[in-house]
C-alpha atoms as a PDB file:
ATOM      1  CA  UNK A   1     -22.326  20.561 -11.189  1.00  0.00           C
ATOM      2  CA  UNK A   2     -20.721  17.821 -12.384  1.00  0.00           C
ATOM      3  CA  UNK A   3     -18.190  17.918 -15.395  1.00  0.00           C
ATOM      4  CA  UNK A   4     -15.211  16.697 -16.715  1.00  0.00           C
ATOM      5  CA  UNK A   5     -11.470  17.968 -15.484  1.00  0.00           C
ATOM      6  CA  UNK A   6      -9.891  19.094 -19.277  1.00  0.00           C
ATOM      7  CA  UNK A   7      -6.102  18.884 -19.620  1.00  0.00           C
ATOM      8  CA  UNK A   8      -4.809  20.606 -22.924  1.00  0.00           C
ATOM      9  CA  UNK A   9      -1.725  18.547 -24.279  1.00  0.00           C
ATOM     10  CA  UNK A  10       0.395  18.902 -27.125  1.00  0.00           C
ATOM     11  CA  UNK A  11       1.663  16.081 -29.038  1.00  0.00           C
ATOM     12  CA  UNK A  12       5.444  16.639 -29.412  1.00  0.00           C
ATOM     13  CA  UNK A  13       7.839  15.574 -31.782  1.00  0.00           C
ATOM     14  CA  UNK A  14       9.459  13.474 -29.218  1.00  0.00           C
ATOM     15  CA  UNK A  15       5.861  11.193 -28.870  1.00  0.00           C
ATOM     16  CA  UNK A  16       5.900   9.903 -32.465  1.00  0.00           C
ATOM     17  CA  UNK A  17       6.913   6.539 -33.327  1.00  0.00           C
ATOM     18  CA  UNK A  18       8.606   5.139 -36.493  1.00  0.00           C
ATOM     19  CA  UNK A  19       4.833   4.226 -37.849  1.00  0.00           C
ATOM     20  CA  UNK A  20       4.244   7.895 -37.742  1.00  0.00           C
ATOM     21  CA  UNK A  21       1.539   8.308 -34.647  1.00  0.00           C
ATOM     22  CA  UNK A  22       2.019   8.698 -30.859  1.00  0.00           C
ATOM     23  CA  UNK A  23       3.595   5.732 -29.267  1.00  0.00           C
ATOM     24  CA  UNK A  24       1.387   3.346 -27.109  1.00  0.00           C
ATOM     25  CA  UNK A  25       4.092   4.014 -24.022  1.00  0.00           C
ATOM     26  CA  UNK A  26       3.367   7.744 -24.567  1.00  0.00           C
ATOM     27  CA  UNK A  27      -0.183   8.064 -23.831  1.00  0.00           C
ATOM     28  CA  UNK A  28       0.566   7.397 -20.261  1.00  0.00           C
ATOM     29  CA  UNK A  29       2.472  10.371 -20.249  1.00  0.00           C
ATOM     30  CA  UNK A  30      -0.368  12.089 -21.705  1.00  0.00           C
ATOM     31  CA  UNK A  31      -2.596  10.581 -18.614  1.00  0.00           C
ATOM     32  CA  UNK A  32      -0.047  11.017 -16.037  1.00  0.00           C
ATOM     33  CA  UNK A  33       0.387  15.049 -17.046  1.00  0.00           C
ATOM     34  CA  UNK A  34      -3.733  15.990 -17.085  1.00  0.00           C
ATOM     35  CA  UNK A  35      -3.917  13.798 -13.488  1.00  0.00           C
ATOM     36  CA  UNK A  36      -0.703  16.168 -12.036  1.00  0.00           C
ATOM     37  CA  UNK A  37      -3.091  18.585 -13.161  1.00  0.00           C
ATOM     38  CA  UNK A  38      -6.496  17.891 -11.961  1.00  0.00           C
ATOM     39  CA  UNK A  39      -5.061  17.093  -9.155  1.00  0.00           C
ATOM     40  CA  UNK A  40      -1.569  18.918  -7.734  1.00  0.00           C
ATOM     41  CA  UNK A  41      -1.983  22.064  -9.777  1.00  0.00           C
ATOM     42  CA  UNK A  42      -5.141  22.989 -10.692  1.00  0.00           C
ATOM     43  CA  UNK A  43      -5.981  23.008  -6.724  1.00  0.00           C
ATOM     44  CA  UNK A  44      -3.031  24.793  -6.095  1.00  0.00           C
ATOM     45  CA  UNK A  45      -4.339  27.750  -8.421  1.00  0.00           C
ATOM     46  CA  UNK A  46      -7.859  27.679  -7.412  1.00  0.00           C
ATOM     47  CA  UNK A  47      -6.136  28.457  -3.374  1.00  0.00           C
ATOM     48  CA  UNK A  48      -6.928  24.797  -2.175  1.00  0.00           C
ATOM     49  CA  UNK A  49      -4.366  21.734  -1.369  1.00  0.00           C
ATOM     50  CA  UNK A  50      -2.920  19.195  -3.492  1.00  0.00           C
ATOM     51  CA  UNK A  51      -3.627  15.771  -3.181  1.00  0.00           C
ATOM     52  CA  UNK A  52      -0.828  14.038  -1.272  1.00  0.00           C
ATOM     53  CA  UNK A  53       0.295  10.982  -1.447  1.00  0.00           C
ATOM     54  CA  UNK A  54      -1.787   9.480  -4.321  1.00  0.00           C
ATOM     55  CA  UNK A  55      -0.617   6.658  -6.437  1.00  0.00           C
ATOM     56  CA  UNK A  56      -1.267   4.578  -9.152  1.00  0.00           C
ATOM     57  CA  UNK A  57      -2.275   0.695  -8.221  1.00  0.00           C
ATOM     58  CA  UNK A  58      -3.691  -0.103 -11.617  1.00  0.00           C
ATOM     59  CA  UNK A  59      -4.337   1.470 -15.467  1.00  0.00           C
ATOM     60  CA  UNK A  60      -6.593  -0.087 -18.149  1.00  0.00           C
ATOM     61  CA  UNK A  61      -6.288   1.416 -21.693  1.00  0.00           C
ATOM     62  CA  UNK A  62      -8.076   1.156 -25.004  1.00  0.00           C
ATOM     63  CA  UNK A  63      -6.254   2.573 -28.285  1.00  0.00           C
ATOM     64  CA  UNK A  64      -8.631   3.489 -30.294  1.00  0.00           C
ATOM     65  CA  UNK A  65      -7.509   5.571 -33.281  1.00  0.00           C
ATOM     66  CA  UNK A  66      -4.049   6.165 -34.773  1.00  0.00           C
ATOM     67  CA  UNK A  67      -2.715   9.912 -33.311  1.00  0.00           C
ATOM     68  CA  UNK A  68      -0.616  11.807 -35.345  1.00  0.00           C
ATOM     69  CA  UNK A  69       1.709  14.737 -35.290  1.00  0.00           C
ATOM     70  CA  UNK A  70      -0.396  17.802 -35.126  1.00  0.00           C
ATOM     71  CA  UNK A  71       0.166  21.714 -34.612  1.00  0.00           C
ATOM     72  CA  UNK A  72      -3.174  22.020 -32.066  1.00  0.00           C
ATOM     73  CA  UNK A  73      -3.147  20.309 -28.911  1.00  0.00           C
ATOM     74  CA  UNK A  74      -5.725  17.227 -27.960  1.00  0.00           C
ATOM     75  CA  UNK A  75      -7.348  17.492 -24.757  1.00  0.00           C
ATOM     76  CA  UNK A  76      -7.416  14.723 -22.180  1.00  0.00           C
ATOM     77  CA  UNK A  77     -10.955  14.820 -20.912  1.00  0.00           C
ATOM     78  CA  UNK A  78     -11.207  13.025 -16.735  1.00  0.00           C
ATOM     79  CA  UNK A  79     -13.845  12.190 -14.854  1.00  0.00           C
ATOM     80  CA  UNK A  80     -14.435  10.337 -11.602  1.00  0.00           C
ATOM     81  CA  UNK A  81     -15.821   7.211 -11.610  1.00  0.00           C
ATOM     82  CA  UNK A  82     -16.001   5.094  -8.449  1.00  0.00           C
ATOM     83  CA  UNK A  83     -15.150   7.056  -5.078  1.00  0.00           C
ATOM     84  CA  UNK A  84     -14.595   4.270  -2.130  1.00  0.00           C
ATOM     85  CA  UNK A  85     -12.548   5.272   1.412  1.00  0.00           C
ATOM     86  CA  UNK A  86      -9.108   5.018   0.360  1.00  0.00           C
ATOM     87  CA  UNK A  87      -9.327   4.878  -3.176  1.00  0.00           C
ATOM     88  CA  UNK A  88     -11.303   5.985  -6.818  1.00  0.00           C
ATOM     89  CA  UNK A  89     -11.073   4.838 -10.370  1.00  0.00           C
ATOM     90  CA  UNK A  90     -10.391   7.721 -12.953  1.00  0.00           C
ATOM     91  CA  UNK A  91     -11.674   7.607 -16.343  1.00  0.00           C
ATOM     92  CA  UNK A  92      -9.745   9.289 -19.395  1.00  0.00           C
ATOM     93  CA  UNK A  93     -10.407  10.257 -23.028  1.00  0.00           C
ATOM     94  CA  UNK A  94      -7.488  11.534 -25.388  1.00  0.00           C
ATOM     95  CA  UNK A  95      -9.759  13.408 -27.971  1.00  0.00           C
ATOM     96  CA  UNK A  96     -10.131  16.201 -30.512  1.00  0.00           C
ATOM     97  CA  UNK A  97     -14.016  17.425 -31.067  1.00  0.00           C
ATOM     98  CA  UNK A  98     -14.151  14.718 -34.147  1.00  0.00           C
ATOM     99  CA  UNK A  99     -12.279  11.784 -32.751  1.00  0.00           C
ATOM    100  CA  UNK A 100     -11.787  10.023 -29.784  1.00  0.00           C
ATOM    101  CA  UNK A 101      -7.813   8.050 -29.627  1.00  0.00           C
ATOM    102  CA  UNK A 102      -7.960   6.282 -26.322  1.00  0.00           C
ATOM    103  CA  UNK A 103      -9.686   5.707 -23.448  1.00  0.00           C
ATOM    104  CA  UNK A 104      -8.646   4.484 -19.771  1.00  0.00           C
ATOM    105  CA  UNK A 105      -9.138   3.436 -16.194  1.00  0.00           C
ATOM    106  CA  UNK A 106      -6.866   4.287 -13.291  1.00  0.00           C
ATOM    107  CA  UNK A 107      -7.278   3.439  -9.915  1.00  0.00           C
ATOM    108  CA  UNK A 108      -5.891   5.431  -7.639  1.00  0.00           C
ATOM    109  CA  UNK A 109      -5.046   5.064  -3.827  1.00  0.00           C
ATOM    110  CA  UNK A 110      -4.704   7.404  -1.211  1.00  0.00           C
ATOM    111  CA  UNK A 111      -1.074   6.725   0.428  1.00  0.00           C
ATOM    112  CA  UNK A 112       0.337   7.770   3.797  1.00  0.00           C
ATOM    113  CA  UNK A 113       4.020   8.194   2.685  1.00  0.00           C
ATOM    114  CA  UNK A 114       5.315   7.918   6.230  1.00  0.00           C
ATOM    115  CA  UNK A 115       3.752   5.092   7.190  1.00  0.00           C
ATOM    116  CA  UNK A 116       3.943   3.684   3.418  1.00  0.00           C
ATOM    117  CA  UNK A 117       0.611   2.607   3.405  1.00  0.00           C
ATOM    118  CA  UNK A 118      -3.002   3.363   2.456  1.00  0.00           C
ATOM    119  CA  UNK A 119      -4.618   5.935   4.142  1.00  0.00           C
ATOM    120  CA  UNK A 120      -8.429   7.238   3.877  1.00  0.00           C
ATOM    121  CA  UNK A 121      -9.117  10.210   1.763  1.00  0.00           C
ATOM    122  CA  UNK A 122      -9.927  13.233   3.679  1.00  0.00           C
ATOM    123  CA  UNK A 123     -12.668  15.028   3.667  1.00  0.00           C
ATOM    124  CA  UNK A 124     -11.365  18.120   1.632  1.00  0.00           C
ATOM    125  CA  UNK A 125     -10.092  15.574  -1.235  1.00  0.00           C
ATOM    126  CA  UNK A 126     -13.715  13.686  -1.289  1.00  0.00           C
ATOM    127  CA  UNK A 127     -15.512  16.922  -1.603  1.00  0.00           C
ATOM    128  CA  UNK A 128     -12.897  17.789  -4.549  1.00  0.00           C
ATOM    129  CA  UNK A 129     -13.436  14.082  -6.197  1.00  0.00           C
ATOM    130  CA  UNK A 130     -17.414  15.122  -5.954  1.00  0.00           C
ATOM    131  CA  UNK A 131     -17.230  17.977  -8.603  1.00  0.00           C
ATOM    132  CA  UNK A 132     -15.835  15.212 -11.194  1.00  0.00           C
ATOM    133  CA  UNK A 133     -17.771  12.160  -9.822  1.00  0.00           C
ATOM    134  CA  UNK A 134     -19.612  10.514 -12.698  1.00  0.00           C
ATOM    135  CA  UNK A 135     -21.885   7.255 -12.597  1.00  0.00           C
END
């Protein structure tokens, strides 16, 4: 089945700018937390392996609505986009059920930290990027 990895967040004090709504900067907290979970914690729970030795080579974000202070959390909704060898592109929405406040892109690439370079992802973390993999 194919769905969409759901990250809970709470917008903190510490988020909010001087116009009153979460900072631009912020949101990629906000992306950076549900992708630690989707994929470094949430496998570790459900008695698989993290990914290792993933990182970041580009982001792409659209702010679309002003996000305020609020005493729920918003939920950062990810899916997989694009699946290739040694990397895949990750698409994000911070939303409520009414609104939608951003959307983005990250590509990510699998890393070999010893060697400090790309690697291809195994089969255990394409099988994982499967259950989220969206056209």
């Amino acid at each position: 089945m194919k769905q969409r990895h759901v990250f809970p967040r709470m917008v903190r004090f510490a988020d909010i700018d001087s116009l009153g709504h979460v900072n631009n900067v912020r949101f990629f907290d906000y992306l950076e937390d549900a992708r630690m979970a989707m994929f470094h914690i949430d496998p570790h729970h459900e008695g698989e392996a993290p990914f290792e030795g993933l990182v970041v080579a580009r982001h792409e974000i659209d702010y679309l609505r002003p996000l305020t202070f609020r005493p729920y959390p918003v939920r950062v909704e990810s899916w997989v986009s694009e699946i290739r060898a040694v990397r895949f592109a990750l698409e994000y929405e911070v939303r409520d059920d009414a609104e939608v406040f951003v959307r983005a892109t990250s590509v990510l690439v699998s890393y070999d930290v010893e060697r400090q370079a790309p690697r291809r992802l195994s089969a255990a973390e394409l099988s994982y990027l499967k259950r989220y993999h969206v056209e």
